[in-house]
N, C-alpha and C. Protein backbone atom coordinates (compact mmCIF):
# COMPACT_ATOMS: atom_id res chain seq x y z
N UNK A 1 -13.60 2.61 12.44
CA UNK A 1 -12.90 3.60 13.24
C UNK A 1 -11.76 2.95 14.02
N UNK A 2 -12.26 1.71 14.63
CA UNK A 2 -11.20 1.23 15.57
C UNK A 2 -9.81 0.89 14.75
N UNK A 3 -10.38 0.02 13.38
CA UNK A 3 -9.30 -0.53 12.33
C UNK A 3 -8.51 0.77 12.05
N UNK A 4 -9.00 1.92 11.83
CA UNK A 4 -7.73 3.17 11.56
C UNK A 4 -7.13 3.32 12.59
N UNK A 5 -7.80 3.80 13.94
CA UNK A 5 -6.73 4.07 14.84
C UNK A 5 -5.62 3.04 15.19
N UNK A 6 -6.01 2.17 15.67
CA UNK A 6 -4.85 0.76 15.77
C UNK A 6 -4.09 0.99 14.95
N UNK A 7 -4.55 0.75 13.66
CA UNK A 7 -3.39 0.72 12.46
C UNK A 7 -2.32 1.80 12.59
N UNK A 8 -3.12 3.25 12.41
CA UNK A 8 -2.13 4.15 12.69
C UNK A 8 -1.24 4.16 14.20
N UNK A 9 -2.07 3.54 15.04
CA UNK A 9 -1.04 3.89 16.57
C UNK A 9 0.10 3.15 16.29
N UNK A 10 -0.17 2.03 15.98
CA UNK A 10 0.91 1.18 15.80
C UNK A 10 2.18 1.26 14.95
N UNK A 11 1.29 1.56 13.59
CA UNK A 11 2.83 2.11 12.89
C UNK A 11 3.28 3.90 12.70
N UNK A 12 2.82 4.13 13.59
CA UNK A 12 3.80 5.35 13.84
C UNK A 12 4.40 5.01 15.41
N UNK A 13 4.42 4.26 16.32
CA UNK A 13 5.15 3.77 16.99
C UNK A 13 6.62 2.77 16.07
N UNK A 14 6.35 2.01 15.26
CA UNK A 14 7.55 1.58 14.78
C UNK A 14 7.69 2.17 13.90
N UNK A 15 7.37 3.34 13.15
CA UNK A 15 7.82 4.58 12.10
C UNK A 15 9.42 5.04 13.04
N UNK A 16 8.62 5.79 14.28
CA UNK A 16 9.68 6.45 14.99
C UNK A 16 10.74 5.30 15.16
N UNK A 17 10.54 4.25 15.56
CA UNK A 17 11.76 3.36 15.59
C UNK A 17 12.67 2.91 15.07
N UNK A 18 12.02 2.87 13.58
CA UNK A 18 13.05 2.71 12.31
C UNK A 18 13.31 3.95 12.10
N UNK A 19 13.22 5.34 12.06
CA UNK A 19 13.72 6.32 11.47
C UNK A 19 14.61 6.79 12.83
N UNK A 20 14.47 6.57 13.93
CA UNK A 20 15.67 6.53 15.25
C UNK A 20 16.71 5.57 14.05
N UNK A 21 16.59 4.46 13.85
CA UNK A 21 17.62 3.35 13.69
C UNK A 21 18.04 3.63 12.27
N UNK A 22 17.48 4.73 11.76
CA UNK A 22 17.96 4.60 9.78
C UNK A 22 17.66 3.69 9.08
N UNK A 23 16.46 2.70 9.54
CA UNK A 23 16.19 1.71 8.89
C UNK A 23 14.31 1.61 8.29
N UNK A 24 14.19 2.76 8.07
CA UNK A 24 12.98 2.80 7.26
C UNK A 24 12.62 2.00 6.03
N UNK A 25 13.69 2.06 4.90
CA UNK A 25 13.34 1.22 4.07
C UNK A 25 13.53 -0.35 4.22
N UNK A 26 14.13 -0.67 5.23
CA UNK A 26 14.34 -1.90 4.90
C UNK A 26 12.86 -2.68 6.03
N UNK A 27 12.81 -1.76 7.32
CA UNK A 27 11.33 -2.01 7.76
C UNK A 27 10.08 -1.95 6.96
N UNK A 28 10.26 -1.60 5.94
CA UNK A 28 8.93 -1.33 5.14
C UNK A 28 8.96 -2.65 4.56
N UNK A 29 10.31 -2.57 3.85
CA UNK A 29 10.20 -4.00 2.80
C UNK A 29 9.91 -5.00 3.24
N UNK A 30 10.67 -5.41 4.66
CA UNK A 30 10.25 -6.49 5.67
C UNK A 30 8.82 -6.70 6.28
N UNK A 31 8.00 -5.42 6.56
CA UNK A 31 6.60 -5.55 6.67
C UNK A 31 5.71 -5.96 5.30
N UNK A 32 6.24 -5.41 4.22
CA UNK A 32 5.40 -5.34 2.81
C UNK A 32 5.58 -7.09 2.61
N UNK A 33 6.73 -7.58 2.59
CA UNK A 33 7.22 -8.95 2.75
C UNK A 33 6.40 -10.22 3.57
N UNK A 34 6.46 -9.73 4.80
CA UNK A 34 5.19 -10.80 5.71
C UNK A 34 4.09 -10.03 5.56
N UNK A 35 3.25 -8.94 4.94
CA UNK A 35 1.86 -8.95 4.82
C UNK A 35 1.83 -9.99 3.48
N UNK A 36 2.46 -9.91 2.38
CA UNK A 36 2.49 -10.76 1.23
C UNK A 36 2.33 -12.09 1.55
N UNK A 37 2.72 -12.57 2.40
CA UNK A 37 3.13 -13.83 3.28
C UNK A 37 1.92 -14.32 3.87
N UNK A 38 0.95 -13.41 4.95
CA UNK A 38 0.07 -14.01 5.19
C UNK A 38 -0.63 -13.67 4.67
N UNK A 39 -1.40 -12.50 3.92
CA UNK A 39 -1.96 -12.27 3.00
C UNK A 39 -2.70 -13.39 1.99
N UNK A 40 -1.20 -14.46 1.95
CA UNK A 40 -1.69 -15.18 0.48
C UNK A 40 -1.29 -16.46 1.10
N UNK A 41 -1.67 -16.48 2.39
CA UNK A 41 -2.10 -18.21 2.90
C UNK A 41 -3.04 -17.82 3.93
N UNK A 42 -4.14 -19.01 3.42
CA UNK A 42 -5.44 -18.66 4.11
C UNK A 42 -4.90 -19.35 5.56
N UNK A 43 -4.21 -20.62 5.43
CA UNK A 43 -4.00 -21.48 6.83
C UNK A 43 -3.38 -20.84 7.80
N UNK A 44 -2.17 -19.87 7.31
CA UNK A 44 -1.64 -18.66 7.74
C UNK A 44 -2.63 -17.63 8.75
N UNK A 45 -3.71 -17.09 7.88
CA UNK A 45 -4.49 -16.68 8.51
C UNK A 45 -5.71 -17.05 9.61
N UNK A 46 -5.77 -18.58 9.33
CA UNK A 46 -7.07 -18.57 10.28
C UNK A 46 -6.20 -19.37 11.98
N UNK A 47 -4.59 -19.42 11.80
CA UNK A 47 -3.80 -19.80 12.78
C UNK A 47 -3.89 -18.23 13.76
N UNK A 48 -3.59 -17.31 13.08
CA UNK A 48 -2.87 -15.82 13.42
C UNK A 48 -4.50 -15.12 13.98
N UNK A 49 -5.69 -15.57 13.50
CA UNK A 49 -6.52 -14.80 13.52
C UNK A 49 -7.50 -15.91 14.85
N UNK A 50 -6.98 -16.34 15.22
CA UNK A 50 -7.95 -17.57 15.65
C UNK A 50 -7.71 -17.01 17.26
N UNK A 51 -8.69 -16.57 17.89
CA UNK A 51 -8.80 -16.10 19.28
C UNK A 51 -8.44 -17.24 20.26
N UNK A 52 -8.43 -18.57 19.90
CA UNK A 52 -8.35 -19.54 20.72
C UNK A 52 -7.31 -20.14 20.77
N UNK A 53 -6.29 -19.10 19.71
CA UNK A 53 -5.16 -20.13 19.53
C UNK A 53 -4.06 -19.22 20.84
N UNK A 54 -3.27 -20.02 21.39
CA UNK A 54 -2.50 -19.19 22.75
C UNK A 54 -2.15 -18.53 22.01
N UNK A 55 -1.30 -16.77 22.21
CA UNK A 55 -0.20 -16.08 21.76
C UNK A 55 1.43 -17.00 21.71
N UNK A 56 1.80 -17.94 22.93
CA UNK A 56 3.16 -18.09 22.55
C UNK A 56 3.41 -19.25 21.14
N UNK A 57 1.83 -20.00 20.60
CA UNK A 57 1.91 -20.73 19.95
C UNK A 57 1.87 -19.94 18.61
N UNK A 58 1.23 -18.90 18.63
CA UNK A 58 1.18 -17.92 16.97
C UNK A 58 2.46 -17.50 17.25
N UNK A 59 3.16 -16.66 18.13
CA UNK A 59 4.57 -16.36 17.96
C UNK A 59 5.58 -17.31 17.79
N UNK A 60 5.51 -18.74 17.69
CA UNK A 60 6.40 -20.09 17.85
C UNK A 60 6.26 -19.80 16.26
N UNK A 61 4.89 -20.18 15.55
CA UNK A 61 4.76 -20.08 13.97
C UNK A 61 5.43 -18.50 13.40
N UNK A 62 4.98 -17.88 13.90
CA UNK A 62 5.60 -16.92 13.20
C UNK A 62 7.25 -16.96 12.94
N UNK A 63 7.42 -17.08 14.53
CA UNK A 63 9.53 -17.42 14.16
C UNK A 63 9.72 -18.32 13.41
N UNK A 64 9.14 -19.42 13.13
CA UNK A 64 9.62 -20.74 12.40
C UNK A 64 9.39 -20.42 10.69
N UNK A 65 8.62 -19.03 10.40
CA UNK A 65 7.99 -18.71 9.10
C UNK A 65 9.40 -17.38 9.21
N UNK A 66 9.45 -16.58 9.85
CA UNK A 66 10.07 -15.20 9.61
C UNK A 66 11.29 -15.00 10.14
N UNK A 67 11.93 -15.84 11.11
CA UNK A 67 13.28 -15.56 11.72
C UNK A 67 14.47 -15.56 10.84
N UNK A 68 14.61 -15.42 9.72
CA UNK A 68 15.89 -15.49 8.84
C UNK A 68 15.47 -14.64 7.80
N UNK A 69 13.98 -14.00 7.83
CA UNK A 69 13.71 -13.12 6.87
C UNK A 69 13.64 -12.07 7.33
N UNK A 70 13.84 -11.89 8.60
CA UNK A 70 13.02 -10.41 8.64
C UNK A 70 14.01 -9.89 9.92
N UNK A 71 14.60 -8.83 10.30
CA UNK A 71 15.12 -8.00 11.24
C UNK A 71 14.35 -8.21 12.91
N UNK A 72 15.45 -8.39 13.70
CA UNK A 72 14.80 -8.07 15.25
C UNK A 72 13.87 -7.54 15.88
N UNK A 73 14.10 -6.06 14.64
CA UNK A 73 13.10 -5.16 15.21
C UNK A 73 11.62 -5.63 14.63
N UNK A 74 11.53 -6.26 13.39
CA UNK A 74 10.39 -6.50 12.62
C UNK A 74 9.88 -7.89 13.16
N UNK A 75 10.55 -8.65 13.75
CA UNK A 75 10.13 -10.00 14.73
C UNK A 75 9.32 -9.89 15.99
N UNK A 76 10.49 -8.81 16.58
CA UNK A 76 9.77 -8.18 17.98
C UNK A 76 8.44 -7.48 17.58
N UNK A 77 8.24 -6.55 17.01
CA UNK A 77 6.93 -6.38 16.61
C UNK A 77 5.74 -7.25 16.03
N UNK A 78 5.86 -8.07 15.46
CA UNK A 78 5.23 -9.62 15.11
C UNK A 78 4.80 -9.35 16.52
N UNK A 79 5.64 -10.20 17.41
CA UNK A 79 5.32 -10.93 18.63
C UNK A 79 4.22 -9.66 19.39
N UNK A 80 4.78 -8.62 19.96
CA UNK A 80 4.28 -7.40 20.14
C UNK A 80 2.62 -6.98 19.13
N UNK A 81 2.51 -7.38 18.42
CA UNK A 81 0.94 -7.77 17.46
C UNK A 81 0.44 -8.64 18.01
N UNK A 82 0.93 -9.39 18.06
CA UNK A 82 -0.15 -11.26 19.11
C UNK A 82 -0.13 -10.81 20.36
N UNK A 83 1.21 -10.37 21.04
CA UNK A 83 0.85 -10.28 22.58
C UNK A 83 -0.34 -9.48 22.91
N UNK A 84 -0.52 -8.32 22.17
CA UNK A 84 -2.03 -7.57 22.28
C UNK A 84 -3.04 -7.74 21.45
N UNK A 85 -3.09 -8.58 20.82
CA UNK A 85 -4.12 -9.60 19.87
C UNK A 85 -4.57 -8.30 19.18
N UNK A 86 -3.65 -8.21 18.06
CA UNK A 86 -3.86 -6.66 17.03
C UNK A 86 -2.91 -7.28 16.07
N UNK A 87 -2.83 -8.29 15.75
CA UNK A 87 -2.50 -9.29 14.35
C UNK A 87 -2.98 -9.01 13.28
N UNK A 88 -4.53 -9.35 13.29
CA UNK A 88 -5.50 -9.16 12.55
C UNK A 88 -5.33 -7.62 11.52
N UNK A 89 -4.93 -6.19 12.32
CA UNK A 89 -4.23 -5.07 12.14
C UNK A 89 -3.35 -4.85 10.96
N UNK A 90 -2.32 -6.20 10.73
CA UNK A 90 -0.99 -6.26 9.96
C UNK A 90 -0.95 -5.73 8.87
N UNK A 91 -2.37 -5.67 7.88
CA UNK A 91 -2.62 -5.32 6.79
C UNK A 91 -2.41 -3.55 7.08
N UNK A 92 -3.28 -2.74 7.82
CA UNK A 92 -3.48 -1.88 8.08
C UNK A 92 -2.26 -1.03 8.55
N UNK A 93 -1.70 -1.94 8.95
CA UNK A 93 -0.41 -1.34 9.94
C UNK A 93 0.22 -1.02 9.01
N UNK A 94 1.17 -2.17 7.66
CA UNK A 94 1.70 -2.05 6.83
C UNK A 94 1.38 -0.08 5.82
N UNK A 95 0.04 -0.46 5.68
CA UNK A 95 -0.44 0.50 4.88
C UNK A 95 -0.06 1.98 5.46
N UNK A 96 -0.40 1.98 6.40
CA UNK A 96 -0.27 3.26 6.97
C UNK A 96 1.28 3.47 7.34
N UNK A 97 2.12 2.67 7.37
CA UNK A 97 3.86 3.25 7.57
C UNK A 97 4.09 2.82 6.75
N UNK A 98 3.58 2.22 5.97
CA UNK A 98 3.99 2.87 4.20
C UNK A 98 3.80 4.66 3.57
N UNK A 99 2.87 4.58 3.92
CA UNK A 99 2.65 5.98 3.78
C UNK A 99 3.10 6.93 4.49
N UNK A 100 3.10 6.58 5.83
CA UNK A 100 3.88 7.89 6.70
C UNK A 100 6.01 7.60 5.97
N UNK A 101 6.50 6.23 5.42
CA UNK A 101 7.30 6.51 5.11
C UNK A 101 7.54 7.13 3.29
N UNK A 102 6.46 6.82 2.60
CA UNK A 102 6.25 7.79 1.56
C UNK A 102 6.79 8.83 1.90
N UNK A 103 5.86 9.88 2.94
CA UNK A 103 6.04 11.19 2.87
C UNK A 103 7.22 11.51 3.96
N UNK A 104 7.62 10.95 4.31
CA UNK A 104 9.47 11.04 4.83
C UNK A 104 10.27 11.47 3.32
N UNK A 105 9.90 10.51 2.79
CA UNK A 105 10.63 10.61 1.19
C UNK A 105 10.21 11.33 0.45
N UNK A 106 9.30 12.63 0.63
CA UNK A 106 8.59 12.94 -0.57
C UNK A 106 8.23 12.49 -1.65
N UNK A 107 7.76 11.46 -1.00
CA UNK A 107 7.36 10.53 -2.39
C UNK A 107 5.66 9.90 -2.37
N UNK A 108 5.49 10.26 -3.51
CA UNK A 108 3.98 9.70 -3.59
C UNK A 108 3.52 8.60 -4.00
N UNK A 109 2.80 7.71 -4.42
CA UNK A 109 2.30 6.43 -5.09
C UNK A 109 1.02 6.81 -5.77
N UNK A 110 1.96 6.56 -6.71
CA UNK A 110 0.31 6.57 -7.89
C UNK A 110 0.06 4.94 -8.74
N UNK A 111 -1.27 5.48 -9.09
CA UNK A 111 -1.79 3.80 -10.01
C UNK A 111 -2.49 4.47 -11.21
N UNK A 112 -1.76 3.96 -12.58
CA UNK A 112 -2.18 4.37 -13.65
C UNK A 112 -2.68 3.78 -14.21
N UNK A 113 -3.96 3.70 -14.73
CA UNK A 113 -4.51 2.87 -15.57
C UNK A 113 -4.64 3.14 -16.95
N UNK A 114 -4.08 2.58 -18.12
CA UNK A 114 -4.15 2.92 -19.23
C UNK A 114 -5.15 2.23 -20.38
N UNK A 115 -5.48 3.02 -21.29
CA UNK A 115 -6.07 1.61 -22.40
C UNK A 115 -5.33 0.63 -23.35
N UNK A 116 -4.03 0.85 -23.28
CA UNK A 116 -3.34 0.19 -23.76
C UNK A 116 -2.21 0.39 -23.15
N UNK A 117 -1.24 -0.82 -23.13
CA UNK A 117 0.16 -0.72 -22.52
C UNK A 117 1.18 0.69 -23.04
N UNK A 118 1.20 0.54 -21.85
CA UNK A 118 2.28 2.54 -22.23
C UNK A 118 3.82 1.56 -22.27
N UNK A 119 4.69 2.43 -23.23
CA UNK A 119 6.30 2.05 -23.93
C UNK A 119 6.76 2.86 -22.60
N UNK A 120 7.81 2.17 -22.72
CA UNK A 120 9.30 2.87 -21.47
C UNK A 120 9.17 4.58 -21.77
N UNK A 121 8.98 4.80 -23.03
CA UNK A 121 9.12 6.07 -22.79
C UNK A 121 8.07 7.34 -22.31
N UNK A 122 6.97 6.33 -22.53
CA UNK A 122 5.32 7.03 -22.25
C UNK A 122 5.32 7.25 -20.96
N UNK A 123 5.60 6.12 -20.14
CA UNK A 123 5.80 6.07 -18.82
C UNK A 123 6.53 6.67 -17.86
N UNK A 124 7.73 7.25 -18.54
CA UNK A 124 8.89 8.32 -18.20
C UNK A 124 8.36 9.73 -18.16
N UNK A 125 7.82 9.96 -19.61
CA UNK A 125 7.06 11.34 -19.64
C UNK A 125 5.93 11.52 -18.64
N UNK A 126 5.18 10.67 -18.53
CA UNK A 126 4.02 10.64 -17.75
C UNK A 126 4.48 10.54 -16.48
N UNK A 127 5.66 9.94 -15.54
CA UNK A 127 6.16 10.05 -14.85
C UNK A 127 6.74 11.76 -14.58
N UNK A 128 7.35 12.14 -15.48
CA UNK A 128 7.64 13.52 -15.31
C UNK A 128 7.00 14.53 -14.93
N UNK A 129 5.64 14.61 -15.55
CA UNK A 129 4.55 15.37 -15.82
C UNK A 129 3.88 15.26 -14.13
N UNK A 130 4.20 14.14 -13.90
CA UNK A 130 3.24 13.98 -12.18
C UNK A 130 4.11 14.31 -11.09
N UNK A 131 5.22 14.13 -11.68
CA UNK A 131 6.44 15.04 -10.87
C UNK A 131 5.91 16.32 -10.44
N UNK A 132 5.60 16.94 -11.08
CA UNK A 132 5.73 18.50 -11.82
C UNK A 132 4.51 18.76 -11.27
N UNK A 133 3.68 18.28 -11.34
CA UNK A 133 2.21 18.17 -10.82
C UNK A 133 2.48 18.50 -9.03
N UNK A 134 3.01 17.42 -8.73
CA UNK A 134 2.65 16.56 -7.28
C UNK A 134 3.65 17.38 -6.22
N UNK A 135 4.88 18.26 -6.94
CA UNK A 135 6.19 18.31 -6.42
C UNK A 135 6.66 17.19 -5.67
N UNK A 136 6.17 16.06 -5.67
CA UNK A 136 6.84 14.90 -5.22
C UNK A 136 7.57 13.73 -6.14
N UNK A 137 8.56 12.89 -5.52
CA UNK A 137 8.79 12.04 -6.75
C UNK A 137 7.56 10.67 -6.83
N UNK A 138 7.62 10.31 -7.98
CA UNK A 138 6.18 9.50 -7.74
C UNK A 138 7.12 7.90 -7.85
N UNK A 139 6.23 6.94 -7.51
CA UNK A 139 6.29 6.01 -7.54
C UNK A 139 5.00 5.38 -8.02
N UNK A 140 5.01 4.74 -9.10
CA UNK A 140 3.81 4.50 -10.20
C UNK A 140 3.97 2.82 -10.44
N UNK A 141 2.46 2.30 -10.48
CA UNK A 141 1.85 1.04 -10.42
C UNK A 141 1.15 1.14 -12.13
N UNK A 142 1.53 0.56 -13.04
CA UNK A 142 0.89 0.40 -14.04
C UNK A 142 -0.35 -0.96 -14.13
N UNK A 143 -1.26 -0.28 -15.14
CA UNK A 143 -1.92 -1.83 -15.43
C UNK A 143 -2.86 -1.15 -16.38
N UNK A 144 -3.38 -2.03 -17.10
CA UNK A 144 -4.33 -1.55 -18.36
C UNK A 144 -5.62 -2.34 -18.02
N UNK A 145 -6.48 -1.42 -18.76
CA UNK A 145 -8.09 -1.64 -18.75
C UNK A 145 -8.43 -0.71 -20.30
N UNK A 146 -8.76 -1.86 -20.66
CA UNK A 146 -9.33 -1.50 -22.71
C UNK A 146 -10.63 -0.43 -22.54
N UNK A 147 -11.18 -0.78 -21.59
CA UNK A 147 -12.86 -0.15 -21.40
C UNK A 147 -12.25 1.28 -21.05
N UNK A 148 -11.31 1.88 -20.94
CA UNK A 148 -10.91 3.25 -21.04
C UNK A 148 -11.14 3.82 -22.96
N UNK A 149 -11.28 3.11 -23.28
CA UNK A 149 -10.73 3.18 -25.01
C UNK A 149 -9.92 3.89 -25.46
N UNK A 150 -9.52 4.66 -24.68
CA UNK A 150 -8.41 5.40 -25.21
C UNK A 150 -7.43 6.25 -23.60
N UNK A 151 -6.58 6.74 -23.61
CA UNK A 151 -6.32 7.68 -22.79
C UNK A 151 -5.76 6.80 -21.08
N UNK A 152 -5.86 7.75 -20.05
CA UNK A 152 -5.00 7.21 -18.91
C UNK A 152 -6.08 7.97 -17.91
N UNK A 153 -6.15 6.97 -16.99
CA UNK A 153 -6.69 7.34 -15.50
C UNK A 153 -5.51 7.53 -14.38
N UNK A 154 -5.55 8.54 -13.51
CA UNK A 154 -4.45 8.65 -12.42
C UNK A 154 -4.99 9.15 -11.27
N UNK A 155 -4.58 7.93 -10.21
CA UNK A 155 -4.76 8.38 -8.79
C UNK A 155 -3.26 7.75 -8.18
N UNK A 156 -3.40 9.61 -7.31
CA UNK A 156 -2.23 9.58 -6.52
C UNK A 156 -3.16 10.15 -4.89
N UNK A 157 -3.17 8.94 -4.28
CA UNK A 157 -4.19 9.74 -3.07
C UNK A 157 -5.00 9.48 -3.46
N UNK A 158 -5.78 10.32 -2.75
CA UNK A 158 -7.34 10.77 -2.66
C UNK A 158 -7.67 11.55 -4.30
N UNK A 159 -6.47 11.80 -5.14
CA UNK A 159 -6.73 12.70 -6.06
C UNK A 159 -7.11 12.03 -7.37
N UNK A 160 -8.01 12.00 -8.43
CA UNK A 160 -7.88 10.99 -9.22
C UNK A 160 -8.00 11.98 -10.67
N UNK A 161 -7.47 11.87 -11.62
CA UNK A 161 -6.76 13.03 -12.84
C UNK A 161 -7.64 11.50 -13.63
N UNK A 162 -8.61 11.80 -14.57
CA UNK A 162 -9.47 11.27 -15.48
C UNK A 162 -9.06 11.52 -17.01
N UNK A 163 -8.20 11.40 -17.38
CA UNK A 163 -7.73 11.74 -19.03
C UNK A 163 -8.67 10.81 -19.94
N UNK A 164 -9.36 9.39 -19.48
CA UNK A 164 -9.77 8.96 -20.82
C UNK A 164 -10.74 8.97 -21.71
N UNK A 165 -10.52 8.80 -22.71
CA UNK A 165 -12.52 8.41 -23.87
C UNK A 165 -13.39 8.06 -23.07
N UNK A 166 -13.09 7.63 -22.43
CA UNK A 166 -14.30 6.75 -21.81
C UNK A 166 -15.49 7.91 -20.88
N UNK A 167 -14.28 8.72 -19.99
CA UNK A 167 -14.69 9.73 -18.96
C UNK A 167 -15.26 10.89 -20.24
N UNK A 168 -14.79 11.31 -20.72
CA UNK A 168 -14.97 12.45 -22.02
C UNK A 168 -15.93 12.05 -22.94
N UNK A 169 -16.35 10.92 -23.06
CA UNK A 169 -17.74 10.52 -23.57
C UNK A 169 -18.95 10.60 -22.55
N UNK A 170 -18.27 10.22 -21.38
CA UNK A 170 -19.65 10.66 -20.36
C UNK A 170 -20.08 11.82 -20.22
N UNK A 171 -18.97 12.72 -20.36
CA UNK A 171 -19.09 14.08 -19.89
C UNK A 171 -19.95 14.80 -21.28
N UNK A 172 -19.66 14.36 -22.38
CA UNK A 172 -19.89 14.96 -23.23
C UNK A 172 -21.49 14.33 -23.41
N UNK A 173 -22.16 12.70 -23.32
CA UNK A 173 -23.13 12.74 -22.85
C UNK A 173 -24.30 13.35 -22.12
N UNK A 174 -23.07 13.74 -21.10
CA UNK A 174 -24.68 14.33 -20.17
C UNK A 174 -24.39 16.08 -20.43
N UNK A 175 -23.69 16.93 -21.02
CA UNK A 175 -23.68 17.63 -21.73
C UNK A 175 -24.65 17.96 -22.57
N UNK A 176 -24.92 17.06 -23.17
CA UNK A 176 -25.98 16.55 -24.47
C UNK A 176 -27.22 16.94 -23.62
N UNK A 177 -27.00 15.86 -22.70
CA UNK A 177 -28.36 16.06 -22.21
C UNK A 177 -29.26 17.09 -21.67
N UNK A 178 -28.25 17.97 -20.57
CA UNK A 178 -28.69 19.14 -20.25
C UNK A 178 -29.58 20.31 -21.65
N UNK A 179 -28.69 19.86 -22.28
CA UNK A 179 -29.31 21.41 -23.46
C UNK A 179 -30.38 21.04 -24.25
N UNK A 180 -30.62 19.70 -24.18
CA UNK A 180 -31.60 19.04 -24.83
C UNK A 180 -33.11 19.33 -24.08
């Protein structure tokens, strides 16, 4: 409970700030950028996460890691995360003004899973089709999984659209079973 609220207080406080400044996308990229960052260094993390370490010494590392990458406003907030020891948050924060800037854009994120690699053009159509679906424009994450054996899984949200063999053999399984 606590991890949602934080997350959300926080980035809809710098939502409103970048969309005051017209700089939504480039705050996103810059947050998506240093979660990648500490994300994928553990030493990173147990500096940033370490209760014993002072705040002006995690904000010293952070400038010496992010000051030429990242905007004023996206620094000051760094620092503004340690000064109230809600670092730990960053992941969460990211996520959620990602999404509140999704739906600025009418735009959704989906993740498709296929059983085999979909062609430029499969991906276009299928892109279209979720258009049309979603009334939003989508923004789509590919990746394959064979154990579908055939067909495409789609979640956009909370919503998840089941097209494959795999699901249609279950169904048709316990189908079986009932009448039996």
């Amino acid at each position: 409970m606590l991890k949602g609220a934080v997350g959300s207080r926080y980035a809809e406080a710098l939502f409103e700030i970048a969309r005051e400044q017209g700089k939504i996308d480039q705050l996103e990229e810059e947050l998506r950028a240093v979660n990648q960052v500490v994300s994928g260094s553990r030493e990173l993390q147990k500096v940033l996460y370490h209760p014993q370490i002072a705040p002006e010494e995690k904000k010293s590392i952070l400038k010496s890691i992010f000051a030429e990458r990242v905007s004023e406003i996206t620094a000051n907030f760094l620092y503004l995360l340690v000064d109230h020891k809600r670092e730990a948050f960053l992941k969460d924060i990211v996520a959620y003004f990602t999404e509140m800037a999704n739906r600025a854009r009418n735009l959704a994120q989906a993740q498709i899973v296929s059983a085999v690699e979909l062609t430029g053009e499969e991906k276009k159509q299928l892109n279209d089709v979720l258009e049309k679906i979603s009334g939003k424009k989508i923004r789509a994450e590919y990746s394959v999984d064979s154990s579908l054996i055939g067909g495409v899984v789609v979640r956009i949200g909370d919503r998840v659209i089941d097209g494959s063999v795999r699901a249609k053999l279950a169904n048709l399984r316990e189908h079986l079973r009932q009448i039996s």
